[in-house]
Protein backbone atom coordinates (compact mmCIF):
# COMPACT_ATOMS: atom_id res chain seq x y z
CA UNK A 1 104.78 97.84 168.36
CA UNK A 2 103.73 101.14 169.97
CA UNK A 3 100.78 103.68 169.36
CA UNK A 4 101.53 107.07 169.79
CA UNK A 5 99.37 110.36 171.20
CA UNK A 6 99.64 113.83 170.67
CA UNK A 7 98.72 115.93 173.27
CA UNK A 8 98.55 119.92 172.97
CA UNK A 9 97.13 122.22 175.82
CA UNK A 10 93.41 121.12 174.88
CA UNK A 11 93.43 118.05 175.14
CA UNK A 12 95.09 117.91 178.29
CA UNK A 13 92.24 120.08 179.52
CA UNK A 14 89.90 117.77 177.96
CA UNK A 15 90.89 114.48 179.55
CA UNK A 16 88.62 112.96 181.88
CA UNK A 17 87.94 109.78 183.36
CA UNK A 18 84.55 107.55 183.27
CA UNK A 19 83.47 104.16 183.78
CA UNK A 20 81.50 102.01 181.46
CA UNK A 21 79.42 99.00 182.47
CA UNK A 22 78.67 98.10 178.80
CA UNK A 23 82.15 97.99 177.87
CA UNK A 24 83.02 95.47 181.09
CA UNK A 25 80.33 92.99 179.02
CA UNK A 26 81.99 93.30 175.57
CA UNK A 27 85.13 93.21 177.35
CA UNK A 28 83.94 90.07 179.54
CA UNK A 29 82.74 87.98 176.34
CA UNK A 30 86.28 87.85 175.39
CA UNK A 31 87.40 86.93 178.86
CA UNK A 32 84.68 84.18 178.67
CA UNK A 33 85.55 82.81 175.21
CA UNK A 34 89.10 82.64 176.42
CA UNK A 35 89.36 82.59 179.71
CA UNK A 36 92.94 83.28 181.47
CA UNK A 37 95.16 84.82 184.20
CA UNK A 38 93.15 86.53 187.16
CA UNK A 39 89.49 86.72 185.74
CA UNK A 40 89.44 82.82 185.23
CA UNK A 41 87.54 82.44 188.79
CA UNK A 42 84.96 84.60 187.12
CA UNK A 43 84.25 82.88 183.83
CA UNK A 44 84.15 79.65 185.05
CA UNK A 45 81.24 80.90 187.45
CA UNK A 46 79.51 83.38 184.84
CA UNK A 47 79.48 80.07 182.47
CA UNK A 48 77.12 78.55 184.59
CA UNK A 49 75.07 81.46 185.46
CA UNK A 50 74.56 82.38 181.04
CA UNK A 51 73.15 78.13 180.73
CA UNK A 52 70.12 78.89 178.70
CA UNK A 53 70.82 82.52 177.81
CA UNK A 54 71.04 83.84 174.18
CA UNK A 55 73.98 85.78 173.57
CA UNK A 56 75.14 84.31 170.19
CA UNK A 57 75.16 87.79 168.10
CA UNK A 58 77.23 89.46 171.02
CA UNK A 59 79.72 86.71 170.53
CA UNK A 60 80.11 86.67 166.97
CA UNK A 61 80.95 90.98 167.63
CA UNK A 62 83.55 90.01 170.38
CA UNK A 63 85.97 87.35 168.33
CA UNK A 64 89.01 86.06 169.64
CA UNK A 65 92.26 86.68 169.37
CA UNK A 66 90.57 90.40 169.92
CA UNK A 67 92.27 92.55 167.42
CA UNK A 68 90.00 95.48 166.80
CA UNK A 69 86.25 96.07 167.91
CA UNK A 70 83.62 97.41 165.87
CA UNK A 71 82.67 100.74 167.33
CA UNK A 72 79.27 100.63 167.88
CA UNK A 73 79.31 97.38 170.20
CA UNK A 74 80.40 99.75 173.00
CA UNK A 75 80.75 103.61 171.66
CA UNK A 76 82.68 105.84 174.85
CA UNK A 77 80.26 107.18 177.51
CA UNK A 78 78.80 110.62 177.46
CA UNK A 79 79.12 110.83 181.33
CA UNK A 80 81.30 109.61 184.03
CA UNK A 81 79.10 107.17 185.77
CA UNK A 82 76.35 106.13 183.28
CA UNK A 83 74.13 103.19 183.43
CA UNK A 84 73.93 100.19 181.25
CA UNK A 85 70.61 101.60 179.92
CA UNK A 86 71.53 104.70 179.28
CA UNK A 87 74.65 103.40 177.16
CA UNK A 88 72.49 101.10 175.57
CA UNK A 89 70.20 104.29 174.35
CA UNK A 90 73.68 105.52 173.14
CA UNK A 91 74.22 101.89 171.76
CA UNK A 92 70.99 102.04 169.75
CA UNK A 93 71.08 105.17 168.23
CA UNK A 94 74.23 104.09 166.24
CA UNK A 95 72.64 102.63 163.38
CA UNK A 96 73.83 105.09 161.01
CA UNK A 97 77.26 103.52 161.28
CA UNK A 98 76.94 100.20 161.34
CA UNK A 99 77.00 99.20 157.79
CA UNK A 100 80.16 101.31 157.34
CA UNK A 101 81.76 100.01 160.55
CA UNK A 102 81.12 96.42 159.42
CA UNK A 103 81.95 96.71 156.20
CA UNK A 104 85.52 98.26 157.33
CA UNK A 105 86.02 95.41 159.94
CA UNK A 106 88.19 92.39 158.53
CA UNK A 107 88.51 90.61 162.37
CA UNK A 108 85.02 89.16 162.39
CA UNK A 109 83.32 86.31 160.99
CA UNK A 110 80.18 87.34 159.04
CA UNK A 111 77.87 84.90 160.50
CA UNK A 112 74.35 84.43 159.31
CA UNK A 113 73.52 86.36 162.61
CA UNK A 114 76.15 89.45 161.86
CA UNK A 115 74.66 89.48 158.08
CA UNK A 116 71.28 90.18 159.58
CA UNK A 117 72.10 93.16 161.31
CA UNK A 118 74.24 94.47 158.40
CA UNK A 119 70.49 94.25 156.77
CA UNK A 120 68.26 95.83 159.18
CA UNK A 121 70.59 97.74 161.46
CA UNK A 122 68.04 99.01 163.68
CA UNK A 123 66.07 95.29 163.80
CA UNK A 124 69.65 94.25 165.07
CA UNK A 125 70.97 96.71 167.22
CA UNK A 126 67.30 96.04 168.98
CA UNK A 127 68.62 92.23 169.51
CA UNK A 128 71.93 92.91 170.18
CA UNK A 129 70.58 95.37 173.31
CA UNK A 130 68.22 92.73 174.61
CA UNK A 131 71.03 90.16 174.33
CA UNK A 132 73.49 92.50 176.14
CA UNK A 133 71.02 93.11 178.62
CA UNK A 134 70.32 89.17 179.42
CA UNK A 135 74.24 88.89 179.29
CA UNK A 136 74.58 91.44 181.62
CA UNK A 137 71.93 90.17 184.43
CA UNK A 138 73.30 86.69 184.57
CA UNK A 139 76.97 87.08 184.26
CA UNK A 140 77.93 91.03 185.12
CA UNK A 141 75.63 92.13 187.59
CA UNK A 142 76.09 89.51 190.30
CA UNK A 143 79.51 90.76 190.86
CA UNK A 144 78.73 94.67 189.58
CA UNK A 145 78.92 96.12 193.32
CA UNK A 146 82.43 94.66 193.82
CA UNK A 147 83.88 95.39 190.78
CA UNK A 148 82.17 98.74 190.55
CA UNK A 149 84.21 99.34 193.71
CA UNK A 150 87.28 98.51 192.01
CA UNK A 151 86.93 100.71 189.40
CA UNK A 152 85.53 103.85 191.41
CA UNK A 153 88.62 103.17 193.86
CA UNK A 154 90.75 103.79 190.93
CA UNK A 155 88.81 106.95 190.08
CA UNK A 156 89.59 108.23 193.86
CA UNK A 157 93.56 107.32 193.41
CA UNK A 158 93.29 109.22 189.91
CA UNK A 159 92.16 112.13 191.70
CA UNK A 160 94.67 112.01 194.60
CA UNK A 161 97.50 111.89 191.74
CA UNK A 162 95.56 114.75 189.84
CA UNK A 163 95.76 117.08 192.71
CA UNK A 164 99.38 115.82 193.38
CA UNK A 165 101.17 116.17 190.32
CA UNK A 166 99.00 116.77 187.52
CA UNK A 167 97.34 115.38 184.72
CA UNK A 168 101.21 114.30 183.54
CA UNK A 169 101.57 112.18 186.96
CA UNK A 170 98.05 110.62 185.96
CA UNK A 171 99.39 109.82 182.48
CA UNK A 172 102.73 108.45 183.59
CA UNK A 173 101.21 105.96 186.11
CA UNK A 174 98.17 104.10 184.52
CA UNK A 175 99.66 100.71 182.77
CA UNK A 176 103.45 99.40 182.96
CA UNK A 177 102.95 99.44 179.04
CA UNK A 178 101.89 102.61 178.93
CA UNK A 179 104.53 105.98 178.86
CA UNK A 180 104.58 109.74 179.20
CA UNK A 181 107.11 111.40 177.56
CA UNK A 182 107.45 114.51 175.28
CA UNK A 183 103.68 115.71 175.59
CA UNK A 184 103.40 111.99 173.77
CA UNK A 185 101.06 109.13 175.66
CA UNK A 186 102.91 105.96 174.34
CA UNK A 187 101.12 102.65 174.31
CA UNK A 188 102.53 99.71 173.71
CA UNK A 189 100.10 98.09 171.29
CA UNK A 190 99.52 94.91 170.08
CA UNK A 191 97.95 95.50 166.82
CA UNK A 192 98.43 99.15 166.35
CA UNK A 193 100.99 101.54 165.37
CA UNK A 194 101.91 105.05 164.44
CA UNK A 195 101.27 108.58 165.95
CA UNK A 196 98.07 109.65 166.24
CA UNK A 197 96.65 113.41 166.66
CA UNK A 198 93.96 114.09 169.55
CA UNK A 199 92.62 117.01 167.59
CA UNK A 200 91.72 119.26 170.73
CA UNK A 201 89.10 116.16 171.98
CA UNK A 202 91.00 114.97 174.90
CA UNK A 203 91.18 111.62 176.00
CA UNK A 204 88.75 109.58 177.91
CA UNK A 205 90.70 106.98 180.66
CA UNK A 206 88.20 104.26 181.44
CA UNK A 207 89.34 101.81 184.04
CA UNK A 208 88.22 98.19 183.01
CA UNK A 209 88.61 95.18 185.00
CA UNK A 210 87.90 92.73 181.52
CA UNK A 211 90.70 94.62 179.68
CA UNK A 212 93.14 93.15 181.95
CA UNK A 213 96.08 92.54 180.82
CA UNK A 214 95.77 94.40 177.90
CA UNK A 215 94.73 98.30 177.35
CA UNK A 216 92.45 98.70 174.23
CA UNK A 217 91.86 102.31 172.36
CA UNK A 218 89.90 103.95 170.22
CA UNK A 219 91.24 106.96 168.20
CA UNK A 220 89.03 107.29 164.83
CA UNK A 221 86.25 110.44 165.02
CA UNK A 222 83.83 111.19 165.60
CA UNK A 223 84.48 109.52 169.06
CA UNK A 224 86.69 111.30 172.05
CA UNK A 225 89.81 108.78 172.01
CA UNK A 226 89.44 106.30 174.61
CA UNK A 227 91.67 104.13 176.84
CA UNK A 228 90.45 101.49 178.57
CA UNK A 229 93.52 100.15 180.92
CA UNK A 230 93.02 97.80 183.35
CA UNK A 231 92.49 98.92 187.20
CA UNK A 232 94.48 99.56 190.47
CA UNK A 233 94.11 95.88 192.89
CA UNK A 234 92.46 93.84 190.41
CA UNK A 235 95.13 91.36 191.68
CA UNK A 236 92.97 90.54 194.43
CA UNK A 237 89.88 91.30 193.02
CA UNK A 238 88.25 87.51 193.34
CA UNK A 239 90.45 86.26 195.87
CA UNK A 240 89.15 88.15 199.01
CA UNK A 241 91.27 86.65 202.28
CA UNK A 242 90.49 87.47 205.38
CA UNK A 243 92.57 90.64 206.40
CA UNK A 244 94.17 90.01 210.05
CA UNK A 245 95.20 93.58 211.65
CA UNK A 246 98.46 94.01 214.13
CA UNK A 247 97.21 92.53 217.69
CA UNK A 248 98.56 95.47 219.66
CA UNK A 249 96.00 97.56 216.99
CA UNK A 250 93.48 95.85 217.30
CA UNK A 251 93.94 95.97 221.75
CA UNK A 252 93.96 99.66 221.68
CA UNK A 253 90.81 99.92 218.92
CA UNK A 254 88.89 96.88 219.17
CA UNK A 255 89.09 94.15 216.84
CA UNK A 256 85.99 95.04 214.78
CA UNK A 257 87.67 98.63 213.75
CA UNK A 258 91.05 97.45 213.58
CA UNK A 259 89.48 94.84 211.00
CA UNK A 260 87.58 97.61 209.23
CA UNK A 261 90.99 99.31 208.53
CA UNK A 262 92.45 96.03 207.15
CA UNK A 263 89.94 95.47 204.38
CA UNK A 264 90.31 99.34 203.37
CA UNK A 265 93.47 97.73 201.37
CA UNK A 266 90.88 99.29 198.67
CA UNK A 267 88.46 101.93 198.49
CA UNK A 268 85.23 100.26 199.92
CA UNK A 269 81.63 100.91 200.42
CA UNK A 270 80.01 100.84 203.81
CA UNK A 271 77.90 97.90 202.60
CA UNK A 272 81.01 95.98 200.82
CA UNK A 273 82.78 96.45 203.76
CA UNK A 274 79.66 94.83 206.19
CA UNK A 275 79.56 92.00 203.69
CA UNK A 276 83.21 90.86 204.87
CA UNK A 277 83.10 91.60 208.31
CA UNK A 278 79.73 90.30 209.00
CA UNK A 279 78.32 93.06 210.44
CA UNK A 280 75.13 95.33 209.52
CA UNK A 281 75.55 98.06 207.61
CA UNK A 282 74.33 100.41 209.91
CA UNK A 283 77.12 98.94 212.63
CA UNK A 284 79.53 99.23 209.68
CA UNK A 285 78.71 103.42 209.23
CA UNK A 286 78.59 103.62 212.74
CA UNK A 287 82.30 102.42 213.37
CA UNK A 288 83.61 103.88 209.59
CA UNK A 289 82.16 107.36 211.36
CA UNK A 290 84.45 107.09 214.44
CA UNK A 291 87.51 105.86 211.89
CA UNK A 292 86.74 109.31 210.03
CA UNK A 293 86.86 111.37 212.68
CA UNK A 294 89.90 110.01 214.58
CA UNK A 295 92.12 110.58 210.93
CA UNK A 296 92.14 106.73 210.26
CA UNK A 297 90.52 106.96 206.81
CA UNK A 298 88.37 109.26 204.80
CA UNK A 299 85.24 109.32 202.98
CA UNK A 300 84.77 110.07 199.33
CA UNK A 301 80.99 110.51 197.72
CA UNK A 302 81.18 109.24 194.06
CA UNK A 303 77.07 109.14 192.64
CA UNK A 304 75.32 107.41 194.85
CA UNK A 305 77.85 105.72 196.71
CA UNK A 306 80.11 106.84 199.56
CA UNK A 307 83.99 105.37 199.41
CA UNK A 308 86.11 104.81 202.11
CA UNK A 309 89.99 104.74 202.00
CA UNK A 310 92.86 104.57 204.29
CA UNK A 311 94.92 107.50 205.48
CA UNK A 312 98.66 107.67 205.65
CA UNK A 313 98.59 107.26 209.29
CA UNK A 314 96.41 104.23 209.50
CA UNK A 315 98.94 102.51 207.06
CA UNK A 316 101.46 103.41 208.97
CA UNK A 317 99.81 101.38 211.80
CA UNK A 318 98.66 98.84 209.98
CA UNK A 319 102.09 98.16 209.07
CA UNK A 320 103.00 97.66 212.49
CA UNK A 321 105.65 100.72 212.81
CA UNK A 322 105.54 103.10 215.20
CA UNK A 323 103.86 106.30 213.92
CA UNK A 324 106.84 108.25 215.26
CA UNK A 325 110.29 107.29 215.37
CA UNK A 326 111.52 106.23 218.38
CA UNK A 327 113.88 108.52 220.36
CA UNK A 328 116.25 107.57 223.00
CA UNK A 329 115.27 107.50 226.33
CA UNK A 330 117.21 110.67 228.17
CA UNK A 331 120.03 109.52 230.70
CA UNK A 332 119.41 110.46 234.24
CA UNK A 333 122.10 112.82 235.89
CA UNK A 334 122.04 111.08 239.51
CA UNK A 335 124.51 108.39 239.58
């Protein structure tokens, strides 16, 4: 089963990319309810953190299986890097449409808690946004700087493919079930099908670490379609090792840089990266700063946080080959 999209010249120049921290709780409940595959080390800690917190009418929005979604549990964000409270304004300010949106939505059990927000909409959306926001401080937010990381490390490699081979190299490389062909975006779908128009709105890309392993979608106005696919290196996104550089790198820049280099197997922060080497942060910058200027790795400003990531050259070393191939050694004349 396969969704398609229709792209013409405007809506390629309308694609953008954002992230969404209320859409990694929605997407999280399910993960929670079910748990599964790579995310399982994080419900079975988030469980413990949410004893004693109310989050019954967020569940009863987020069933599984997950078929469909009712919009306003997580409408697309207005900027790239919003907020949770600033989504949850946008969250709130849908009560217009939830009657309509509930009343559409066959997935969902119509609890006695669902049936009171279907009759006071605002009185509801209210409880779901305090819920979301408990939710979100026991389970989300301990682990928000690493997997905020994550996803802003997928923005960077977004870009570098943007400025490499266009918007179509972007398209053709964000999910194995997910194809460019044809000025068509093919998804392959679980529960959708057909072609679908974007109508000049472009499409929104939002990396999500809780989508994984699925991609989810939203196509129905008055929304920008949205694809939420899951992220570069979420592989190894809760199983951190320790990362062991070459020895002959680490003689000729000191272990503590060579080590540095290592953990930029991802885009990192200069305090996500002092976290795992154990060093301050202002050690950290210090070292990052010398990495920088020799060509090692570069740094990336994205809001408030500054990314660091690998150049080709320091893979190439970390990878233990010699930068330049070796050449044989001239034969002397004498005899």
């Amino acid at each position: 089963m396969s969704l398609e999209l229709t792209f013409t010249a405007e809506d390629v120049a309308r694609t953008r990319f954002a992230l969404s921290p209320l859409w990694e709780v929605v997407a999280s409940v399910r993960v929670l309810k079910e748990p599964s595959g790579l995310n399982r080390p994080w419900a079975e800690q988030a469980r413990r953190r949410l004893s004693g917190v109310d989050w019954r009418l967020l569940s009863d929005l987020v069933p599984v299986p997950t078929r469909t979604l009712v919009g306003f549990v997580s409408p697309p964000p207005a900027t790239t890097l919003p907020g949770l409270d600033r989504e949850l304004d946008g969250l709130l300010a849908g009560e217009d449409t939830v009657r309509e949106e509930l009343d559409a939505w066959t997935d969902g059990p119509r609890t006695r808690r669902v049936a009171a927000l279907y009759a006071d909409p605002a009185a509801g959306l209210a409880r779901l946004a305090d819920e979301i926001r408990a939710y979100w401080q026991a389970a989300v937010e301990p682990v928000w700087p690493q997997v905020r990381t994550l996803l802003e490390g997928d923005l960077l490699y977004r870009a570098r493919l943007l400025s490499q081979g266009g918007v179509r190299a972007v398209l053709a490389d964000l999910d194995d079930g997910i194809t460019w062909a044809d000025e068509r975006l093919r998804l392959a779908h679980r529960h959708c099908r057909g072609v679908r128009s974007l109508d000049g709105r472009g499409l929104l890309l939002v990396p999500s670490v809780f989508t994984w392993p699925r991609i989810f979608s939203i196509t129905a106005a008055p929304c920008q379609p949205t694809l939420r696919y899951p992220p570069r290196g979420i592989a190894t996104l809760w199983e951190r090792r320790p990362a062991d550089p070459p020895g002959a790198l680490a003689a000729v820049l000191g272990t503590t840089r060579a080590r540095l280099l290592a953990e930029l197997d991802q885009p990192a922060s200069t305090r996500e990266l002092a976290v795992r080497t154990g060093l301050s942060e202002p050690g950290a910058s210090q070292h990052l700063t010398a990495l920088r200027r020799a060509g090692l790795c570069t740094a990336h400003r994205t809001g408030r946080y500054v990314l660091y990531a690998r150049t080709a050259v320091a893979d190439t070393l970390l990878a233990g080959r010699p930068y330049l191939e070796e050449t044989p050694t001239p034969r002397s004349n004498s005899r």
